[in-house]
C-alpha atoms as a PDB file:
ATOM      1  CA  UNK A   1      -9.228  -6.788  30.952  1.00  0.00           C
ATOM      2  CA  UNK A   2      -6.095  -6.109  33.176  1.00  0.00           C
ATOM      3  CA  UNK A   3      -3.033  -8.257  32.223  1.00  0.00           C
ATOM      4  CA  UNK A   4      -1.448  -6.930  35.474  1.00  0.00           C
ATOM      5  CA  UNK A   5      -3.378  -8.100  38.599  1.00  0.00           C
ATOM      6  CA  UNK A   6      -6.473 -10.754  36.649  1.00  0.00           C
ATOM      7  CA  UNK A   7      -9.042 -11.322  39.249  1.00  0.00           C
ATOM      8  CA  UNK A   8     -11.203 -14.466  39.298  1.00  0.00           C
ATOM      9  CA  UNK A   9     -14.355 -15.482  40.763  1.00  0.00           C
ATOM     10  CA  UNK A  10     -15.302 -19.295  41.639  1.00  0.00           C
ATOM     11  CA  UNK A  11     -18.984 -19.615  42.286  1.00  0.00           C
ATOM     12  CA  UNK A  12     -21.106 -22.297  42.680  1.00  0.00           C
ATOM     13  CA  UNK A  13     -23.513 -23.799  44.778  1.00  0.00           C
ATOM     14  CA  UNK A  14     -22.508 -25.139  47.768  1.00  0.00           C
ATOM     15  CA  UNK A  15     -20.554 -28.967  47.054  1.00  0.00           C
ATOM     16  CA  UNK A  16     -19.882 -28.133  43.199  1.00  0.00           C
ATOM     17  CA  UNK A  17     -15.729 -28.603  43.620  1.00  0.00           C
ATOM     18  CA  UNK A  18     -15.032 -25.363  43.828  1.00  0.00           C
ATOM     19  CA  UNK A  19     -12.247 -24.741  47.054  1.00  0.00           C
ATOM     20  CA  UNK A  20     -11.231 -29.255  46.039  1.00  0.00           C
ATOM     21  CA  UNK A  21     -10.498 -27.597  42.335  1.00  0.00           C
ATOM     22  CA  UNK A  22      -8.641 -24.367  43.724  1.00  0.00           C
ATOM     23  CA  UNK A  23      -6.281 -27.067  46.616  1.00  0.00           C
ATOM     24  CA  UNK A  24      -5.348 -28.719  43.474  1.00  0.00           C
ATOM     25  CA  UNK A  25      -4.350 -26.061  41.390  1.00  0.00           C
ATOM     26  CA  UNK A  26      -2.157 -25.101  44.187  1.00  0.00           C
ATOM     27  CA  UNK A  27      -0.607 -28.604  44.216  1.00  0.00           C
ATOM     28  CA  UNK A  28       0.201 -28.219  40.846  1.00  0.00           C
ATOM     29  CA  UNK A  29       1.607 -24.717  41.068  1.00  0.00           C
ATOM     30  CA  UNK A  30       4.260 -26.441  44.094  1.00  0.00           C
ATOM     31  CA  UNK A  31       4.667 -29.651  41.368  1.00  0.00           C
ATOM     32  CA  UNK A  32       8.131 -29.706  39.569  1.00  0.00           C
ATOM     33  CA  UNK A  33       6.033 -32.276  37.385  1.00  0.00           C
ATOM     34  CA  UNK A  34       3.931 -29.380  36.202  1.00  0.00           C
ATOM     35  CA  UNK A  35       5.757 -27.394  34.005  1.00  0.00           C
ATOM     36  CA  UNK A  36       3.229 -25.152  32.528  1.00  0.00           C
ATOM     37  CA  UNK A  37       2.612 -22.608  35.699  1.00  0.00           C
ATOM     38  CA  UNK A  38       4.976 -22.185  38.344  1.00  0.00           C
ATOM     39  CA  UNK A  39       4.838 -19.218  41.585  1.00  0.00           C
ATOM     40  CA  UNK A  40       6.849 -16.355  40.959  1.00  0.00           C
ATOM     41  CA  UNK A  41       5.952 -14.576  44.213  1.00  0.00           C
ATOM     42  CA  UNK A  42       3.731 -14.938  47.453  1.00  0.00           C
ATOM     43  CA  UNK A  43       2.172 -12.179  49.497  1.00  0.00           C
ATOM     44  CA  UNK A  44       0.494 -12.944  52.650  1.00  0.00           C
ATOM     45  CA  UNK A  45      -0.780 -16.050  54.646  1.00  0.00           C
ATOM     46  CA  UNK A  46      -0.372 -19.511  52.762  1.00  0.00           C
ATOM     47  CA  UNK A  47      -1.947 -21.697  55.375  1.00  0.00           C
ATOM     48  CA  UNK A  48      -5.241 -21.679  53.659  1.00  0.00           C
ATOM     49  CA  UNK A  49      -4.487 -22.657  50.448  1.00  0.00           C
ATOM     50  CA  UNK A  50      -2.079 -24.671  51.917  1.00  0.00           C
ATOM     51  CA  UNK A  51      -4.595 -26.508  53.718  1.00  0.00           C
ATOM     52  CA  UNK A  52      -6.376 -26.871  51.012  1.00  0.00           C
ATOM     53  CA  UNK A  53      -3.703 -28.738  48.588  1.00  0.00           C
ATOM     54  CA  UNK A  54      -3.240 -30.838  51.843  1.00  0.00           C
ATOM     55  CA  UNK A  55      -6.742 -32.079  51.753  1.00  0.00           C
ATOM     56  CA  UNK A  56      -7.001 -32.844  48.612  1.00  0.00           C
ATOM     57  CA  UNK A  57      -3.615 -34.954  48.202  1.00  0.00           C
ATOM     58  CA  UNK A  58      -4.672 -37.127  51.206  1.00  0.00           C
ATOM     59  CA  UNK A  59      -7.964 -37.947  49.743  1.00  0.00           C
ATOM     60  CA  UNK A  60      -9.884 -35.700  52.263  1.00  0.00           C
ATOM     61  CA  UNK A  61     -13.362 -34.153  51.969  1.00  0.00           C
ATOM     62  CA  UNK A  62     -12.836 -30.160  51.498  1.00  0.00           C
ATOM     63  CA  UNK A  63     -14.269 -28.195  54.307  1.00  0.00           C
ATOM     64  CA  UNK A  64     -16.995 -25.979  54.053  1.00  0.00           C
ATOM     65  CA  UNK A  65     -15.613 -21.961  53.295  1.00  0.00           C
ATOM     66  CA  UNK A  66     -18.400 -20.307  55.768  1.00  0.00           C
ATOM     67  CA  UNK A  67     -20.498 -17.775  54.365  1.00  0.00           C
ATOM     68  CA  UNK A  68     -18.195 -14.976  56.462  1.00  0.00           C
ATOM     69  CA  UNK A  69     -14.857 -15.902  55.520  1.00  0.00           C
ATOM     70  CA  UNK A  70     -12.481 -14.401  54.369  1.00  0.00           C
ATOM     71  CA  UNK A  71     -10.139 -16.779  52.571  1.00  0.00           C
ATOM     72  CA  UNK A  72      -8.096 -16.280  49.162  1.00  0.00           C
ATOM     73  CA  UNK A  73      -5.190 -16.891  46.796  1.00  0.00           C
ATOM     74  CA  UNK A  74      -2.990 -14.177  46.195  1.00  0.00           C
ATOM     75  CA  UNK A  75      -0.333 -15.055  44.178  1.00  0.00           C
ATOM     76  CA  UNK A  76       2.104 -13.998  41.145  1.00  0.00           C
ATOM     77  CA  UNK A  77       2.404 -16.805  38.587  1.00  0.00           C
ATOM     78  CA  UNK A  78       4.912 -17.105  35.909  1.00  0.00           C
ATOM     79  CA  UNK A  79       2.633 -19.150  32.352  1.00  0.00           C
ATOM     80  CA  UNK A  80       4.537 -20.949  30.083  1.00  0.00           C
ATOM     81  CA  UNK A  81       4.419 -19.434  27.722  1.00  0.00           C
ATOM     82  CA  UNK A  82       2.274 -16.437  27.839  1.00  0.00           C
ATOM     83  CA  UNK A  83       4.544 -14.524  31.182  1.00  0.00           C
ATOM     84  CA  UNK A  84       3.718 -13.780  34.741  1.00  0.00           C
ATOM     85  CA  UNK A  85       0.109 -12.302  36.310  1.00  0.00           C
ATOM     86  CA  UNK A  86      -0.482 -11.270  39.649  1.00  0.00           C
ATOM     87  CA  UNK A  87      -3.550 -13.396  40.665  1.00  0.00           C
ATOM     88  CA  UNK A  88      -6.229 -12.732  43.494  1.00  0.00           C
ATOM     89  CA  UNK A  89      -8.995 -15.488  43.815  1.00  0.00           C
ATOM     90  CA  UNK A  90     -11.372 -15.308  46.719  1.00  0.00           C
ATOM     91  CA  UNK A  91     -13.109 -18.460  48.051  1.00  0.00           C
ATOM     92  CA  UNK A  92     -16.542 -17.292  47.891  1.00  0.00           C
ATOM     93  CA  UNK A  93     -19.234 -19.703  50.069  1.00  0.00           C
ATOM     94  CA  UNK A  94     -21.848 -21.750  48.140  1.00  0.00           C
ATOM     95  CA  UNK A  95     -24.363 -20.488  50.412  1.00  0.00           C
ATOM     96  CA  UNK A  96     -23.489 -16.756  49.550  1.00  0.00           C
ATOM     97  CA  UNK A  97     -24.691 -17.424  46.176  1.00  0.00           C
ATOM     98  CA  UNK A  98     -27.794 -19.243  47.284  1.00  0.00           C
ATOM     99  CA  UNK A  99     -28.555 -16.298  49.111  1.00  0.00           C
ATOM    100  CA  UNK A 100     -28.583 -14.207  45.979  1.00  0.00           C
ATOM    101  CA  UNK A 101     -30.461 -16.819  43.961  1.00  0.00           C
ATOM    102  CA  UNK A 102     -33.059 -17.341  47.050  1.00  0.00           C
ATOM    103  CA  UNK A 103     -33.515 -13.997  48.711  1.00  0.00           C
ATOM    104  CA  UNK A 104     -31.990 -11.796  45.741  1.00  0.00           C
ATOM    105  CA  UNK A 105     -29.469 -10.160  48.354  1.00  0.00           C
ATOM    106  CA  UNK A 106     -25.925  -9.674  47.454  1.00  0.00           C
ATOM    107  CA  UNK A 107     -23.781 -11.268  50.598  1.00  0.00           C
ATOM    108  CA  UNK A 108     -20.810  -7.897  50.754  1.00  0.00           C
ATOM    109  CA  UNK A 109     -18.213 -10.657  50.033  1.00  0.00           C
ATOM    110  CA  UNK A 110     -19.528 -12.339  47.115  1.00  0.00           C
ATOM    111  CA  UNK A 111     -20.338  -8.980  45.541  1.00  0.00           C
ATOM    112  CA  UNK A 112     -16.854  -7.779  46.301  1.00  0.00           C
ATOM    113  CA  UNK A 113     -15.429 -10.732  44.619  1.00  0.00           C
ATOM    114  CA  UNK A 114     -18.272 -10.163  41.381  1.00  0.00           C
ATOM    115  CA  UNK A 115     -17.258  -6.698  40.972  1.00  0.00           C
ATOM    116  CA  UNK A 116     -14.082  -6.775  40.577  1.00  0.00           C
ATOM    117  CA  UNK A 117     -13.707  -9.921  39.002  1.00  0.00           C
ATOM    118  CA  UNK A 118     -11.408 -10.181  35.381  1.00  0.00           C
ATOM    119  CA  UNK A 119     -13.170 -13.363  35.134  1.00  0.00           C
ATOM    120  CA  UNK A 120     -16.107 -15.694  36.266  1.00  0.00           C
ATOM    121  CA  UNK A 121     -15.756 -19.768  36.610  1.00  0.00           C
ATOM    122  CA  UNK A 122     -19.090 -21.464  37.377  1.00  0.00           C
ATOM    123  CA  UNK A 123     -18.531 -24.813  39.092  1.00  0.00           C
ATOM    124  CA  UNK A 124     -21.424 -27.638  38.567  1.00  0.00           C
ATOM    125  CA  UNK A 125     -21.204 -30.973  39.847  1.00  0.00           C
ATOM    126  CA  UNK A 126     -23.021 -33.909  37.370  1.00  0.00           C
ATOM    127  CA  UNK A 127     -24.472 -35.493  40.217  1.00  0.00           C
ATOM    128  CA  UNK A 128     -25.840 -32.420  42.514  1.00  0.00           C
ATOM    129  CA  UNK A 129     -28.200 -31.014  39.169  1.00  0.00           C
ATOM    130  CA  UNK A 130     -32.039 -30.332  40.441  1.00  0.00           C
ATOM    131  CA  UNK A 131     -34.597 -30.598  37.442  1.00  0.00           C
ATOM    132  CA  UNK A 132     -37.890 -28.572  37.136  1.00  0.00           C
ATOM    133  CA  UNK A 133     -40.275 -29.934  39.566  1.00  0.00           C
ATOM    134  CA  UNK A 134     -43.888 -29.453  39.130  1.00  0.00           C
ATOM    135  CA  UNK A 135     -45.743 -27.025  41.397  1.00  0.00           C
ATOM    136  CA  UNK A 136     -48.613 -28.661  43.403  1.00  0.00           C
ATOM    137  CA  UNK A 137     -51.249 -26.290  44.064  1.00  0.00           C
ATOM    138  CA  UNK A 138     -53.143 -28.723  46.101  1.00  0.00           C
ATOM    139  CA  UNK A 139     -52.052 -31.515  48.123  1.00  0.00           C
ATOM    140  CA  UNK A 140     -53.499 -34.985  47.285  1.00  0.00           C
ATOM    141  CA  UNK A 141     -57.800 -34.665  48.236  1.00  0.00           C
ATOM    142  CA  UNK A 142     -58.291 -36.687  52.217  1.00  0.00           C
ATOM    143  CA  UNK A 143     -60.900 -39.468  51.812  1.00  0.00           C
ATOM    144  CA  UNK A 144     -64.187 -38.207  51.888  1.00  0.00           C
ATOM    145  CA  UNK A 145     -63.225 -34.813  51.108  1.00  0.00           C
ATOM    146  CA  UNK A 146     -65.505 -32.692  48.472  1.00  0.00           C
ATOM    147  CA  UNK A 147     -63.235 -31.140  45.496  1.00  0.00           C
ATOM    148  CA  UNK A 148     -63.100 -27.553  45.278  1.00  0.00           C
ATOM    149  CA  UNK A 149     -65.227 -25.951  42.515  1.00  0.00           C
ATOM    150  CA  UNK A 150     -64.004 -24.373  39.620  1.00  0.00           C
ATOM    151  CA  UNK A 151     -64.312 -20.626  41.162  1.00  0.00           C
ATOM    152  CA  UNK A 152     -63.570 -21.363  44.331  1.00  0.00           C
ATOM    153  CA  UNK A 153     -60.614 -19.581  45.542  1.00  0.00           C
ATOM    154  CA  UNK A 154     -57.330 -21.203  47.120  1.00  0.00           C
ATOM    155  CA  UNK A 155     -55.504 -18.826  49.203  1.00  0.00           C
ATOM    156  CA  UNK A 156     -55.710 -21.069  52.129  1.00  0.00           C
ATOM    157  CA  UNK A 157     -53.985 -24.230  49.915  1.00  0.00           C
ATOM    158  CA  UNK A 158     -50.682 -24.933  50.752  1.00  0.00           C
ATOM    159  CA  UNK A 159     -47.921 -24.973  48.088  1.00  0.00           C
ATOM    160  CA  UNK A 160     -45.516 -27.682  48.956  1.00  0.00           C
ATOM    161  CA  UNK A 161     -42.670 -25.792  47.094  1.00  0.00           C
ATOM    162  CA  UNK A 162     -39.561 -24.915  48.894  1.00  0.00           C
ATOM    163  CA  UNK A 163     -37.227 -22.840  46.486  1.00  0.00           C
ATOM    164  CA  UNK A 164     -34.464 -23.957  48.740  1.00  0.00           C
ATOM    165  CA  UNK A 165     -35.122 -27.856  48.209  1.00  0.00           C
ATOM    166  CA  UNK A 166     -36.735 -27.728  44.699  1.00  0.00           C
ATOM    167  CA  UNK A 167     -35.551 -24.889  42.963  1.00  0.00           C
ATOM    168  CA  UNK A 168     -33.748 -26.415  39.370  1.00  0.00           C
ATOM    169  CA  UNK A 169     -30.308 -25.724  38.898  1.00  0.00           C
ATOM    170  CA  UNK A 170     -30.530 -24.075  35.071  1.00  0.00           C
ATOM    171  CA  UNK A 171     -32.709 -21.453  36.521  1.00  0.00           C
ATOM    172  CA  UNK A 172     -30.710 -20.740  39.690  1.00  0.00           C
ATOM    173  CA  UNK A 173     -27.283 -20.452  37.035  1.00  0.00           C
ATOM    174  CA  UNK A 174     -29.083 -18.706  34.395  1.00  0.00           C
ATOM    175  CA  UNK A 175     -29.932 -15.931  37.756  1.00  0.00           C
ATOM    176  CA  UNK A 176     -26.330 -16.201  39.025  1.00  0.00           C
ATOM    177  CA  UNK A 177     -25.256 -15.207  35.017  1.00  0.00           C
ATOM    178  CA  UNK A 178     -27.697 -12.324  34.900  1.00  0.00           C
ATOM    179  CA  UNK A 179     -26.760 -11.009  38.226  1.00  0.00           C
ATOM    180  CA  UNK A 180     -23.204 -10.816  37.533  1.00  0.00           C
ATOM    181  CA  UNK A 181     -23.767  -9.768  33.841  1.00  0.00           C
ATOM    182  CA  UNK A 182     -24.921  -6.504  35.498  1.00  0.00           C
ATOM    183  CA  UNK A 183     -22.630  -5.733  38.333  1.00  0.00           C
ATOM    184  CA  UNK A 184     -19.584  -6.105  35.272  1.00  0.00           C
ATOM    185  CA  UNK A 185     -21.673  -4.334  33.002  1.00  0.00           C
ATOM    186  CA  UNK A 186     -18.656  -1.583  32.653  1.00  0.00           C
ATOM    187  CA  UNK A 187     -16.154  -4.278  31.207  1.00  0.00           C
ATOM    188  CA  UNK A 188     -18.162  -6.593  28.990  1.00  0.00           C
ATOM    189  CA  UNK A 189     -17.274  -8.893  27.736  1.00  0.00           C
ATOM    190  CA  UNK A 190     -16.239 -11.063  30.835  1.00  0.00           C
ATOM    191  CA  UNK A 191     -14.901 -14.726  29.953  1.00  0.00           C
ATOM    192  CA  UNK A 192     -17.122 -16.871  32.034  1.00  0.00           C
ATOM    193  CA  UNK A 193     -16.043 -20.207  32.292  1.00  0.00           C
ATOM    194  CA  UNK A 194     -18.385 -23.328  32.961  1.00  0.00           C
ATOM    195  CA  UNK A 195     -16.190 -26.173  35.347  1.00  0.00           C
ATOM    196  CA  UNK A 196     -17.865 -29.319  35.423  1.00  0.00           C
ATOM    197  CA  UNK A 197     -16.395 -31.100  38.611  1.00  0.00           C
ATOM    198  CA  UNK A 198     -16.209 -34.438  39.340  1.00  0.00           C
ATOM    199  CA  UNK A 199     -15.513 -35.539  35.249  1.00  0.00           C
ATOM    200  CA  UNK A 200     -15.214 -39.121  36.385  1.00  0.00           C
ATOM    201  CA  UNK A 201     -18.627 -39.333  37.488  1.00  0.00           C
ATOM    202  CA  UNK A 202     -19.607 -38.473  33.830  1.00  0.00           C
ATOM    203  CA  UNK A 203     -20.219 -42.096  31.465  1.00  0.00           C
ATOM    204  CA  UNK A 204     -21.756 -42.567  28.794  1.00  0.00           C
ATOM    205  CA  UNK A 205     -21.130 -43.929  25.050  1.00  0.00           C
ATOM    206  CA  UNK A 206     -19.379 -42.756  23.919  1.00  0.00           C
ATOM    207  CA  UNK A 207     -18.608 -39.846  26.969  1.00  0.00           C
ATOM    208  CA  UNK A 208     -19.860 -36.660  26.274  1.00  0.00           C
ATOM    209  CA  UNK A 209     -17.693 -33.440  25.599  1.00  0.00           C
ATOM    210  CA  UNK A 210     -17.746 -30.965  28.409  1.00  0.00           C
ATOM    211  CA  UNK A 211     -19.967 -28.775  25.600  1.00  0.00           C
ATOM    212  CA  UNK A 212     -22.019 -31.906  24.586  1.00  0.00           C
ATOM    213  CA  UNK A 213     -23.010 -32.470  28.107  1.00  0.00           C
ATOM    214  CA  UNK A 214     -23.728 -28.968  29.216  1.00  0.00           C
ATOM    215  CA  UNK A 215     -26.148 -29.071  25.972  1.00  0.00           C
ATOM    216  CA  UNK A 216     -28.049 -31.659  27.297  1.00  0.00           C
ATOM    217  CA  UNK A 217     -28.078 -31.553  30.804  1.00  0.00           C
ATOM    218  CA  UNK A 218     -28.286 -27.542  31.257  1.00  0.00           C
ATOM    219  CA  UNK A 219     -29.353 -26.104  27.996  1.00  0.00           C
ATOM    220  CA  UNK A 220     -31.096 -22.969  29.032  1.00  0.00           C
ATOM    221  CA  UNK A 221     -27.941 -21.880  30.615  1.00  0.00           C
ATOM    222  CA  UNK A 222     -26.027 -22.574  27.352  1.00  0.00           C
ATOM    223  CA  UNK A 223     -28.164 -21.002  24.923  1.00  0.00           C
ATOM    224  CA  UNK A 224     -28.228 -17.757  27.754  1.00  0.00           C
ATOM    225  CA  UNK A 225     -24.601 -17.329  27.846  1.00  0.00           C
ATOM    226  CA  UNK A 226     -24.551 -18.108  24.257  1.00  0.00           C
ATOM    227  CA  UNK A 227     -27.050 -15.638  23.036  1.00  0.00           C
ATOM    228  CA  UNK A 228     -25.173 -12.657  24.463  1.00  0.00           C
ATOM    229  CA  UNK A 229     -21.514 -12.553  23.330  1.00  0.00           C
ATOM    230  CA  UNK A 230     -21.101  -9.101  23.742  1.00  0.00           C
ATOM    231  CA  UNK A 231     -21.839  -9.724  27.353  1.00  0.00           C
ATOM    232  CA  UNK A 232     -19.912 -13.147  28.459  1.00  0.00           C
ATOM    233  CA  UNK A 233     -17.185 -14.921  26.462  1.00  0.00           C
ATOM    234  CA  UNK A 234     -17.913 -18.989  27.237  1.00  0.00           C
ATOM    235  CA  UNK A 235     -15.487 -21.570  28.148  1.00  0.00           C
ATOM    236  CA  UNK A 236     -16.426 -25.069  29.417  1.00  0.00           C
ATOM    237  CA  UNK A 237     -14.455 -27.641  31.065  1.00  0.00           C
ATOM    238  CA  UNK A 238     -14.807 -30.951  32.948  1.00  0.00           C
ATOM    239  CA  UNK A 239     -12.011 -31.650  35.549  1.00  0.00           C
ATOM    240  CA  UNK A 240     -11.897 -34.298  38.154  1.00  0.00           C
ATOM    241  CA  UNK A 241      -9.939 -32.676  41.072  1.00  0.00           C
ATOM    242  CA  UNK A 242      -9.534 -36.135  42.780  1.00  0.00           C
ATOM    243  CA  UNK A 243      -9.494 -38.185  40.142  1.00  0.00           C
ATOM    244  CA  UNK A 244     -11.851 -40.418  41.625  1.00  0.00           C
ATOM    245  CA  UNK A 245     -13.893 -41.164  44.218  1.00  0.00           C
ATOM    246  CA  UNK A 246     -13.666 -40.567  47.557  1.00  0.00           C
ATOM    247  CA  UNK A 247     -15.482 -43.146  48.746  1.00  0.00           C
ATOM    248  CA  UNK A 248     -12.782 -45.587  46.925  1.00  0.00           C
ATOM    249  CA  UNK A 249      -9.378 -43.491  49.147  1.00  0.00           C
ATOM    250  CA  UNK A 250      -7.147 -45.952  49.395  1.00  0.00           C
ATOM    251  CA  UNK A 251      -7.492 -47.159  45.189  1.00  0.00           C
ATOM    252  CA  UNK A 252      -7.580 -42.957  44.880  1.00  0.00           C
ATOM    253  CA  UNK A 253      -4.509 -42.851  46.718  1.00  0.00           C
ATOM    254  CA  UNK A 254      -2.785 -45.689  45.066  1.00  0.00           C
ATOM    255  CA  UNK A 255      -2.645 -44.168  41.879  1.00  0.00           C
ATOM    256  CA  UNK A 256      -0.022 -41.758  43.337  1.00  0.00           C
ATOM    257  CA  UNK A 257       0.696 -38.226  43.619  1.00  0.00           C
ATOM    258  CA  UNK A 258      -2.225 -35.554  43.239  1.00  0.00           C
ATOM    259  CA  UNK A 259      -0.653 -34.628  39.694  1.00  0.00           C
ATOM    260  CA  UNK A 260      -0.874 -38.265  38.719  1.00  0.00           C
ATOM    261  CA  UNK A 261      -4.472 -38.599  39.516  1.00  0.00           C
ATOM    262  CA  UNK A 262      -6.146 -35.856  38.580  1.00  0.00           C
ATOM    263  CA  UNK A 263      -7.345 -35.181  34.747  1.00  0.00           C
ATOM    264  CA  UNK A 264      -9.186 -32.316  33.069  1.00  0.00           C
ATOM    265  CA  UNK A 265     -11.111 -31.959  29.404  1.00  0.00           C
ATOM    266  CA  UNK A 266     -11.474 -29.096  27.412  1.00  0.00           C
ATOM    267  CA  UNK A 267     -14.617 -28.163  25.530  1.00  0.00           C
ATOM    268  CA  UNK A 268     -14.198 -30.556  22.959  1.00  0.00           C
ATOM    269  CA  UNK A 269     -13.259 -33.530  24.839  1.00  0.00           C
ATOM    270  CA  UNK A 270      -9.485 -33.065  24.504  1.00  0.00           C
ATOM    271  CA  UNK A 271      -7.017 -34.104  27.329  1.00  0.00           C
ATOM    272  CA  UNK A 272      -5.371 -30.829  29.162  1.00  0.00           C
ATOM    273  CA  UNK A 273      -3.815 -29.782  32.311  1.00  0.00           C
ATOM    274  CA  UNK A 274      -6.378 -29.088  35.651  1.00  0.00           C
ATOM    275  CA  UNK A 275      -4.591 -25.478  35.137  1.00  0.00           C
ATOM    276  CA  UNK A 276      -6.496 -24.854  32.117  1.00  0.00           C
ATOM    277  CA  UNK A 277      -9.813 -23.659  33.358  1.00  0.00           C
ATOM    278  CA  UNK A 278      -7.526 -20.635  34.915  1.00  0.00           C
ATOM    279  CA  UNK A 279      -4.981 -19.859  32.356  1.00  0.00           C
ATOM    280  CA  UNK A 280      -8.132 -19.355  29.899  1.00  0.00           C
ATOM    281  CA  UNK A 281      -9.654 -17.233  32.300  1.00  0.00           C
ATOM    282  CA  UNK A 282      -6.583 -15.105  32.845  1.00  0.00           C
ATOM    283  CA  UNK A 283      -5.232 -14.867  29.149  1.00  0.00           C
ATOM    284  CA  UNK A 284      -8.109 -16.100  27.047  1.00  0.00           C
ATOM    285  CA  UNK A 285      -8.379 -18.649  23.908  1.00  0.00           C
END
C-alpha cells in the first residue's frame, strides 16, 4: 500500500451515509476541538466538501452525488500520531454501484475510483437492509381457474421479482466485495472497511458491537470477507454522522456543534473518534 498519496473508496447503495459521513469528517478536519487529524495542505476546489460539512452541521438532508459527477476530497492531512498522507476520496453515486450489482456494468467513475483505491469502506444503513424474498413462480390462481399440471410448462407465468426492488442486501455486498476483490487483485490484501451509518438507530440489550451486529444482520457478507484474508483485511465500524435524527433538527441541533453530536464505535463496541473509519483505512490496525 502507498503511504504517500492513500486512496479510498466509499461505496454503498444509494442513502447508506456515505457523502453525510465524508461532510463530517471534513468538519472535524476544520475543528480545533479535534485534535487527532488536522489539514496540512489543499489542492483544488473546496466548495464541495465544503458544502457538504455545511449540510450536515445545519441538520440538512445530504444531496444526492449524481451518477456523472465528478466530486472529491483531495487533501494532505497531518495524523496524530502516525504523520501526514496525501488523501484523494471520490464521491462515488449509490446508483453507480447498483448498476454493477443489477446490470454487472462497471459505471467509468466507480471503476476509476475501485482501481486505484488503497482502501475500500462499505457504508450500510440498519434501517435500509432488504432480506431474501421468496420467488413466486406463479401469481395467486383467479377464481375458477384450473391449476396447472405437474408437466405443464410455465414460460408464459410471470415472475413478480424485480432485482431492483427485491434484491437482498448480503447478496448485492457480497457482489460489490467480489467485484472489487478482482479489479485490486494486483495489491491484495486491501483493508476493506464495513461503516454502519446511522449507529443511533441501532438498540437493543444490551446494543450490539458493530461486529456483533454485522454477524447477525449480514452474515454471509462476514463470513465472505472473513474467509479470504489474503484477499481483504476487515474493519467494522458504526458511526452516527448526525448524531441523531433528522426528523428531531431542532433537539439534533441543540446538542451543539457537529463535533459534539456526532459519535462513532469501533468493532468491539468501544467509543472513538468519527475519523477512525479513515485513519484505519489509511494506516491500518
Amino acid at each position: 500500500m502507498s503511504d504517500s498519496q492513500p486512496r479510498l473508496a466509499f461505496l454503498g447503495m444509494p442513502r447508506t451515509g456515505k457523502s453525510t459521513f465524508l461532510g463530517v469528517f471534513w468538519a472535524l478536519v476544520q475543528s480545533p476541538l479535534e485534535r487527532s487529524v488536522s489539514e496540512a495542505s489543499f489542492n483544488g476546489d473546496r466548495s464541495y466538501i465544503q458544502k457538504l460539512a455545511e449540510q450536515v452541521a445545519r441538520g440538512e438532508e445530504i444531496d444526492r452525488t449524481g451518477v456523472d459527477a465528478n466530486e472529491e476530497m483531495a487533501v494532505e492531512l497531518a495524523f496524530d500520531p502516525e504523520g501526514t498522507a496525501e488523501l484523494l476520496i471520490p464521491d462515488t453515486s449509490g446508483e453507480s454501484l447498483r448498476v454493477l450489482v443489477e446490470r454487472h456494468t462497471w459505471h467509468p467513475r466507480l471503476r476509476s475510483a475501485c482501481e486505484d483505491a488503497t482502501a475500500i469502506l462499505i457504508f450500510v444503513h440498519p434501517e435500509r437492509l432488504r432480506l431474501p424474498q421468496p420467488v413466486s413462480v406463479l401469481p395467486p390462481a383467479s377464481a375458477g381457474s384450473a391449476e396447472p399440471a405437474a408437466n405443464e410448462p410455465m414460460e408464459d407465468s410471470p415472475v413478480p421479482f424485480d432485482v431492483h426492488e427485491h434484491g437482498c442486501t448480503a447478496a448485492e455486498l457480497i457482489d460489490v466485495f467480489e467485484n472489487v476483490a478482482e479489479l485490486c487483485h494486483d495489491r491484495w490484501p486491501i483493508r476493506v472497511g464495513i461503516v454502519v451509518s446511522a449507529w443511533d438507530k441501532v438498540d437493543g440489550d444490551p446494543t450490539p458491537t458493530p461486529y456483533e451486529w454485522l454477524q447477525a444482520r449480514l452474515p454471509g457478507v462476514l463470513a465472505t470477507i472473513e474467509a479470504n484474508p489474503d484477499i481483504a483485511e476487515l474493519g467494522v465500524f458504526g458511526v452516527s454522522a448526525q448524531g441523531g435524527s433528522l426528523d428531531a433538527r431542532e433537539e439534533l441541533l441543540a446538542r451543539g456543534e457537529i463535533c459534539d453530536r456526532v459519535f462513532a464505535r469501533d468493532q468491539w463496541g468501544q467509543p472513538i473518534s468519527l475519523v477512525e473509519p479513515i485513519r484505519w483505512a489509511i494506516w491500518g490496525s
